[in-house]
Protein backbone atom coordinates (compact mmCIF):
# COMPACT_ATOMS: atom_id res chain seq x y z
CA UNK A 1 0.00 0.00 0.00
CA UNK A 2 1.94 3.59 -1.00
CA UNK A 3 -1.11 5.94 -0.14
CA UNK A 4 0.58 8.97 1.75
CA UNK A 5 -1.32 8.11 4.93
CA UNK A 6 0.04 4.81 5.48
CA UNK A 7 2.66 5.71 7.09
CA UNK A 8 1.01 7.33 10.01
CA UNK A 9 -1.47 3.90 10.16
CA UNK A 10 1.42 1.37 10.24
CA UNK A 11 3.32 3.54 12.98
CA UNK A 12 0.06 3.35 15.04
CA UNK A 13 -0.06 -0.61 14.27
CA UNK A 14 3.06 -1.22 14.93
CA UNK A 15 2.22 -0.71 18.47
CA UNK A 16 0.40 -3.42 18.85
CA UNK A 17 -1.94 -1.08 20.60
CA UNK A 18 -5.38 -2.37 18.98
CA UNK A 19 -4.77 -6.04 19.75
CA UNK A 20 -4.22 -5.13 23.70
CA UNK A 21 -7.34 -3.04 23.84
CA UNK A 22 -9.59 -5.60 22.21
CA UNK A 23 -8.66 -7.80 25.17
CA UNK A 24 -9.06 -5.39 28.45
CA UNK A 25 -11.47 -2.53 29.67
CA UNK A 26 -14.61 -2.08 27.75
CA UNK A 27 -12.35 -2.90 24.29
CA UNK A 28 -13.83 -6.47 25.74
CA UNK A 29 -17.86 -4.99 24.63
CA UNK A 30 -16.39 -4.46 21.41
CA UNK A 31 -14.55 -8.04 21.10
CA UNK A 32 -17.44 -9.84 22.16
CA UNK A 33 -20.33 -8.14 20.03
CA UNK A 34 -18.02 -8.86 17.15
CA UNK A 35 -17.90 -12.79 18.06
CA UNK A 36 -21.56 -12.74 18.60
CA UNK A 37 -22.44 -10.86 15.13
CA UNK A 38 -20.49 -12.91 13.19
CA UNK A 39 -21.40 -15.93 15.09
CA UNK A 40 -24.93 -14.91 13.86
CA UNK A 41 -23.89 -15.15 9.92
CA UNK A 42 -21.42 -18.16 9.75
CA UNK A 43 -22.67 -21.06 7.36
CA UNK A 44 -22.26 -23.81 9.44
CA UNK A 45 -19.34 -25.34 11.30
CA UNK A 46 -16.79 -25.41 8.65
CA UNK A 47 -16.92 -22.18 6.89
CA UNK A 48 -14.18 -20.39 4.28
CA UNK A 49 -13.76 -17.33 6.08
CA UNK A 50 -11.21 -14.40 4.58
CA UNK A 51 -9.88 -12.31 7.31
CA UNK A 52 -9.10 -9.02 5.08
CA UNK A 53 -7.11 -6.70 7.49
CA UNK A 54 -7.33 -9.45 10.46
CA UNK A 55 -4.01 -7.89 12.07
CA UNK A 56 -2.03 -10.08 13.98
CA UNK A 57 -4.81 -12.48 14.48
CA UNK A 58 -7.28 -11.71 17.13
CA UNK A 59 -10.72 -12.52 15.20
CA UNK A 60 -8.83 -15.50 13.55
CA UNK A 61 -8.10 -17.60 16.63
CA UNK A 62 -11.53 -17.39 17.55
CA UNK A 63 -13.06 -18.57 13.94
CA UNK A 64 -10.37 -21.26 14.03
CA UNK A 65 -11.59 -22.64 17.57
CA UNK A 66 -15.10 -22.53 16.28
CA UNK A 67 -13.74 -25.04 13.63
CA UNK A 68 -13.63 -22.63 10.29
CA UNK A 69 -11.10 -22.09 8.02
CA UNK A 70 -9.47 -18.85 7.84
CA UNK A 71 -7.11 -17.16 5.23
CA UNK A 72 -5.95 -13.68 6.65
CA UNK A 73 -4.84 -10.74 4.65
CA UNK A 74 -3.13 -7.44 6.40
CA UNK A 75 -1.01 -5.10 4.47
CA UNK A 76 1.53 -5.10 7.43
CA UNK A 77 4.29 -7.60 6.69
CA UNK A 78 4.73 -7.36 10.45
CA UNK A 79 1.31 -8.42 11.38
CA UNK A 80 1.22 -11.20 9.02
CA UNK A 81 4.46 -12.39 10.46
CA UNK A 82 2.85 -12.21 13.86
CA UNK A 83 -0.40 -14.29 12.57
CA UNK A 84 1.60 -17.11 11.71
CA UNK A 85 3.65 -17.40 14.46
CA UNK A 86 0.58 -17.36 16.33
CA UNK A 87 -1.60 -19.78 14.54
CA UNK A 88 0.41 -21.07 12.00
CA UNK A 89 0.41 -24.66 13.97
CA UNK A 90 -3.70 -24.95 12.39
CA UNK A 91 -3.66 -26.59 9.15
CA UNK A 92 -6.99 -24.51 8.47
CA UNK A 93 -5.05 -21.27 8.59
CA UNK A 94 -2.90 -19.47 6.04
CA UNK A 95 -2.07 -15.61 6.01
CA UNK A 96 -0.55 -13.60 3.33
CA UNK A 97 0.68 -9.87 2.75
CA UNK A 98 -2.08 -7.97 0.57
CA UNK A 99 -4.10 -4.94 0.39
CA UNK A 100 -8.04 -5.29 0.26
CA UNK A 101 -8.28 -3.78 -3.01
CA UNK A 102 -6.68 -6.49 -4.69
CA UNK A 103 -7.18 -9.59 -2.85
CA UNK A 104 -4.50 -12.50 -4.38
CA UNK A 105 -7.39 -14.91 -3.96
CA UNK A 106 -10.23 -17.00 -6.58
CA UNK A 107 -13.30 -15.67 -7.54
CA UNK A 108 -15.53 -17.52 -5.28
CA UNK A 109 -13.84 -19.23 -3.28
CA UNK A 110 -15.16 -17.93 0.24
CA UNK A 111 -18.19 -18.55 2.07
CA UNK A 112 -17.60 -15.27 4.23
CA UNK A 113 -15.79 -12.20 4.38
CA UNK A 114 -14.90 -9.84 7.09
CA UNK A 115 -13.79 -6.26 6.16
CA UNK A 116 -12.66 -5.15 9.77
CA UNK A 117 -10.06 -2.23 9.21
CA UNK A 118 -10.18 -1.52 5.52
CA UNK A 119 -13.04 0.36 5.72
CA UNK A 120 -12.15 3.16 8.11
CA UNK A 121 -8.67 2.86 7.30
CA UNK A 122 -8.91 3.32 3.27
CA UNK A 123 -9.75 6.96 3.60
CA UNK A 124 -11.02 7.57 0.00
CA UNK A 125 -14.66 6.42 -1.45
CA UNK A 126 -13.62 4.89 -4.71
CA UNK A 127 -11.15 2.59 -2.35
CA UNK A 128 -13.93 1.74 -0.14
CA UNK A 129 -15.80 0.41 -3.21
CA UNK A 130 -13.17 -1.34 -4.41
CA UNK A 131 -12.45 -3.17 -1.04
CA UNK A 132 -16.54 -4.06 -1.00
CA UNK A 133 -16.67 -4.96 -4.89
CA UNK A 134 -13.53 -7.22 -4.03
CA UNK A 135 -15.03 -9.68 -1.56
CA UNK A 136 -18.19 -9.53 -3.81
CA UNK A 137 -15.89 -11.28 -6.25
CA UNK A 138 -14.01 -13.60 -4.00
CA UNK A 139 -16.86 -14.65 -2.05
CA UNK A 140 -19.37 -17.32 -3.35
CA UNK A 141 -22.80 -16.40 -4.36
CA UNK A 142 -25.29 -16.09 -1.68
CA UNK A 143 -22.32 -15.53 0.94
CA UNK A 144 -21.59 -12.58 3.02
CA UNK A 145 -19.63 -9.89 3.86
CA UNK A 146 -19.47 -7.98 7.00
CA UNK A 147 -17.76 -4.63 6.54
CA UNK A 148 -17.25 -2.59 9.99
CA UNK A 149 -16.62 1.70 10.33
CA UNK A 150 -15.95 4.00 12.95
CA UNK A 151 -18.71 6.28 13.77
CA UNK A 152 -18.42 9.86 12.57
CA UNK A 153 -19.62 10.95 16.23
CA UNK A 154 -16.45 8.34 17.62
CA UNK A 155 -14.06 11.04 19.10
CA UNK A 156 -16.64 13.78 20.23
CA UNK A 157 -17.70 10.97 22.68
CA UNK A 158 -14.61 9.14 23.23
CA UNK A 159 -13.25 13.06 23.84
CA UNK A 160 -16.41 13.62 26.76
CA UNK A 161 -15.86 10.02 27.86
CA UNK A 162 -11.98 10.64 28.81
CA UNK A 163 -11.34 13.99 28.84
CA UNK A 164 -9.47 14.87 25.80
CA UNK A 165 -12.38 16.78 24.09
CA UNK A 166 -10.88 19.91 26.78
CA UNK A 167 -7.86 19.86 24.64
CA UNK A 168 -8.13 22.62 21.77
CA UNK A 169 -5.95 20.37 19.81
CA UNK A 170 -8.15 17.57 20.11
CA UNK A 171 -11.40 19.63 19.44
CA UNK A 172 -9.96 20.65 16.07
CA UNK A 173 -9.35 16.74 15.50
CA UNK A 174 -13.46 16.80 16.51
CA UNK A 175 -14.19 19.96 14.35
CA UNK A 176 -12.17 18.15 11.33
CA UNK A 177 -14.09 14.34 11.77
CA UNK A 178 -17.77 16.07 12.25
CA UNK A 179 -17.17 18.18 8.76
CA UNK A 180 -15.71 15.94 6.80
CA UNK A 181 -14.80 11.78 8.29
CA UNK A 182 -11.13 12.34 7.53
CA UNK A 183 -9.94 11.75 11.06
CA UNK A 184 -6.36 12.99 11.61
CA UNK A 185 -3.75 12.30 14.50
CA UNK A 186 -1.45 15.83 14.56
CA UNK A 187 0.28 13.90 18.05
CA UNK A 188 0.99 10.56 17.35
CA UNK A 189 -1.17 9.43 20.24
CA UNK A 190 -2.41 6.36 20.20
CA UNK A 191 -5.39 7.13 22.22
CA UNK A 192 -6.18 9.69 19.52
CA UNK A 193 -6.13 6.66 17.05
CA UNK A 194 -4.66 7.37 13.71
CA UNK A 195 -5.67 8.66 10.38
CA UNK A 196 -8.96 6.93 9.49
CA UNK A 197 -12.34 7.48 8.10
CA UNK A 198 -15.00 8.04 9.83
CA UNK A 199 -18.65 6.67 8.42
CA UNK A 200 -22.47 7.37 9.45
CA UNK A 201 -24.71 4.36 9.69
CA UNK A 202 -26.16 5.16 6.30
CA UNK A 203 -23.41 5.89 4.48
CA UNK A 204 -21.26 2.38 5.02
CA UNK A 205 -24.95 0.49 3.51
CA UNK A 206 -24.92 2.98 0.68
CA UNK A 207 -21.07 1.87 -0.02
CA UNK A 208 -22.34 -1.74 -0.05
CA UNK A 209 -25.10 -1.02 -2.51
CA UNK A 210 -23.24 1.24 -4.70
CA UNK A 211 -20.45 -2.06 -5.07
CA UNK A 212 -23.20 -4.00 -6.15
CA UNK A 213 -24.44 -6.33 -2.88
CA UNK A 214 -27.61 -6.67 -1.15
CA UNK A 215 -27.54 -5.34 2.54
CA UNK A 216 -29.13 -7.42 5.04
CA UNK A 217 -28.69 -5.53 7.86
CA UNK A 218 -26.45 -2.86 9.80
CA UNK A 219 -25.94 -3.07 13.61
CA UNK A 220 -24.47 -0.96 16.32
CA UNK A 221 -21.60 -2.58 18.04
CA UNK A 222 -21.27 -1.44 21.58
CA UNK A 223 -24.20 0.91 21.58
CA UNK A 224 -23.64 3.14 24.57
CA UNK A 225 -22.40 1.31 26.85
CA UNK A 226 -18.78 1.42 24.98
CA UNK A 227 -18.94 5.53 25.91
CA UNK A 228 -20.05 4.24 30.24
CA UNK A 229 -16.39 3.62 31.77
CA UNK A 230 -17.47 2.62 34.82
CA UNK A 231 -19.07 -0.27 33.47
CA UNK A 232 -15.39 -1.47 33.02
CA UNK A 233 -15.41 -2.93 36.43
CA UNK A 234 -18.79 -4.94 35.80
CA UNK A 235 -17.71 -6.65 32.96
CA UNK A 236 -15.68 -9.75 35.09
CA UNK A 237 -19.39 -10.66 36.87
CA UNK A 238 -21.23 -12.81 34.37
CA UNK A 239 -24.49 -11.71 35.69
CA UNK A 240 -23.59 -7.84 34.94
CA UNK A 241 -21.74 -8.70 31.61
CA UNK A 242 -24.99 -10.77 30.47
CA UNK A 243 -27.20 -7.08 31.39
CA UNK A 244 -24.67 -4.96 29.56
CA UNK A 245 -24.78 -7.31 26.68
CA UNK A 246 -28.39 -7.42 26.71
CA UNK A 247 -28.85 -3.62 26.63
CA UNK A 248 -26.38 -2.92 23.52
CA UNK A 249 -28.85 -5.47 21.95
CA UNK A 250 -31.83 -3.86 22.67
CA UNK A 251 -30.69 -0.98 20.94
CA UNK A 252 -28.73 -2.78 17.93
CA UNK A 253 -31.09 -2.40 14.89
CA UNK A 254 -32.46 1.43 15.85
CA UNK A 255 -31.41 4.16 13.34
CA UNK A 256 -31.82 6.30 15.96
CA UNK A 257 -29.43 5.56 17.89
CA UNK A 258 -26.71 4.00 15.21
CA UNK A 259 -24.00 6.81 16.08
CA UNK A 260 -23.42 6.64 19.44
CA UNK A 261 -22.13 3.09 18.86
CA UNK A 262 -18.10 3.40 18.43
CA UNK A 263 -18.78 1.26 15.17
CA UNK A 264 -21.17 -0.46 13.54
CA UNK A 265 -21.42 -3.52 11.20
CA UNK A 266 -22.94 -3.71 7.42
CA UNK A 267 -23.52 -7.50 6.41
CA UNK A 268 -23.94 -7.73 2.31
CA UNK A 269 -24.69 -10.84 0.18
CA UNK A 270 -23.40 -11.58 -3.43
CA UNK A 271 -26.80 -11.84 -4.77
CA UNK A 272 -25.30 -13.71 -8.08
């Protein structure tokens, strides 16, 4: 990948910063409303799942407990490297250096495709497309694909929810992600995140359509909860996980409410 902007997304992923906060805090909502979304669309026990921008690995050792088989694709030769020293023991995994505009793989040849970083992180429309409109091709007809963004309204919560929206500096970050989606990093902060773009609800179904899928549904993530940080300490009780799970679902499906989720979910079929 050469776009300009790369540079400042594999410093930030080079941290290993996104794999560590998927595991602890409320990153945990996040990780297990992706689980149970996917979990939701999976063909059966023994699905061909593509992992496009799957990191180091994180959503991959969970489909390959569950029994699928999983080819991952990440730009990063460093994440990729990572992957298979992780999981490269499975027979049912493989993981190669690509971008998610041009995928190195058959035309369908998948039963299911996850687009969980490309999306926010391929700042331009006409990528975006291209990304969607490549797993329409790689994936079989009547599979899916579930494509996840970053709220537009991410960082003017995530800013009241910690603080940093009393920073001028990060306001401006605000000012710029409200106007426009292009969200930029001036610090190098990882808890700023890194440059990304930043969809409404609508807009990430409209990308599916436009690339030529049918969307079956979109779905907030973490709904609210994800912006509560005390509910941080009630996520170890099973009891209080189960009610904090049960009120992001409640709220899931309701246009409404689709932004104050941190992301949200798009799942497309290949109609033909």
């Amino acid at each position: 990948m050469s776009d300009p902007s790369f540079a400042a997304i594999r410093s930030h992923y080079e941290l290993n910063y996104e794999d560590a906060r998927l595991r602890q805090g409320i990153g945990r909502l996040e990780f297990a409303r992706v689980q149970e979304i996917v979990r939701r669309h999976l063909p059966g026990s023994s699905a061909r799942v593509l992992d496009v921008g799957g990191a180091t690995g994180i959503h991959s050792e969970w489909l390959l407990a569950d029994g699928h088989q999983v080819q991952l694709i990440d730009p990063m030769p460093g994440h990729v490297e990572q992957a298979k020293a992780r999981l490269g023991q499975h027979s049912r995994f493989s993981a190669d250096v690509a971008d998610a505009r041009r995928l190195p793989v058959p035309n369908e040849s998948v039963d299911l495709v996850l687009l969980f970083g490309p999306l926010y992180h391929l700042i331009e429309r006409a990528d975006r497309l291209r990304a969607w409109q490549e797993a329409g091709r790689v994936v079989r007809p009547g599979g899916l694909i579930l494509g996840m963004a970053i709220s537009r309204f991410a960082s003017l919560f995530d800013g009241l929810a910690r603080g940093y929206l009393f920073d001028p500096e990060f306001r401006a970050v605000v000012a710029q992600d409200l106007a426009t989606g292009r969200h930029e990093n001036p610090t190098g902060d990882p808890h700023w995140f890194t440059t990304a773009y930043f969809h409404r609800a609508e807009e990430l179904a409209a990308e599916a359509v436009e690339a030529g899928l049918d969307v079956r549904e979109t779905v907030g993530v973490e709904g609210i909860a994800h912006w509560l940080k005390h509910l941080d300490a009630r996520w170890d009780d099973a009891a209080d996980r189960e009610v904090i799970l049960q009120a992001v679902r409640a709220t899931e499906h309701e246009p409404t409410l689709a932004g104050l989720s941190s992301h949200f979910i798009t799942v497309a079929a290949r109609v033909s």
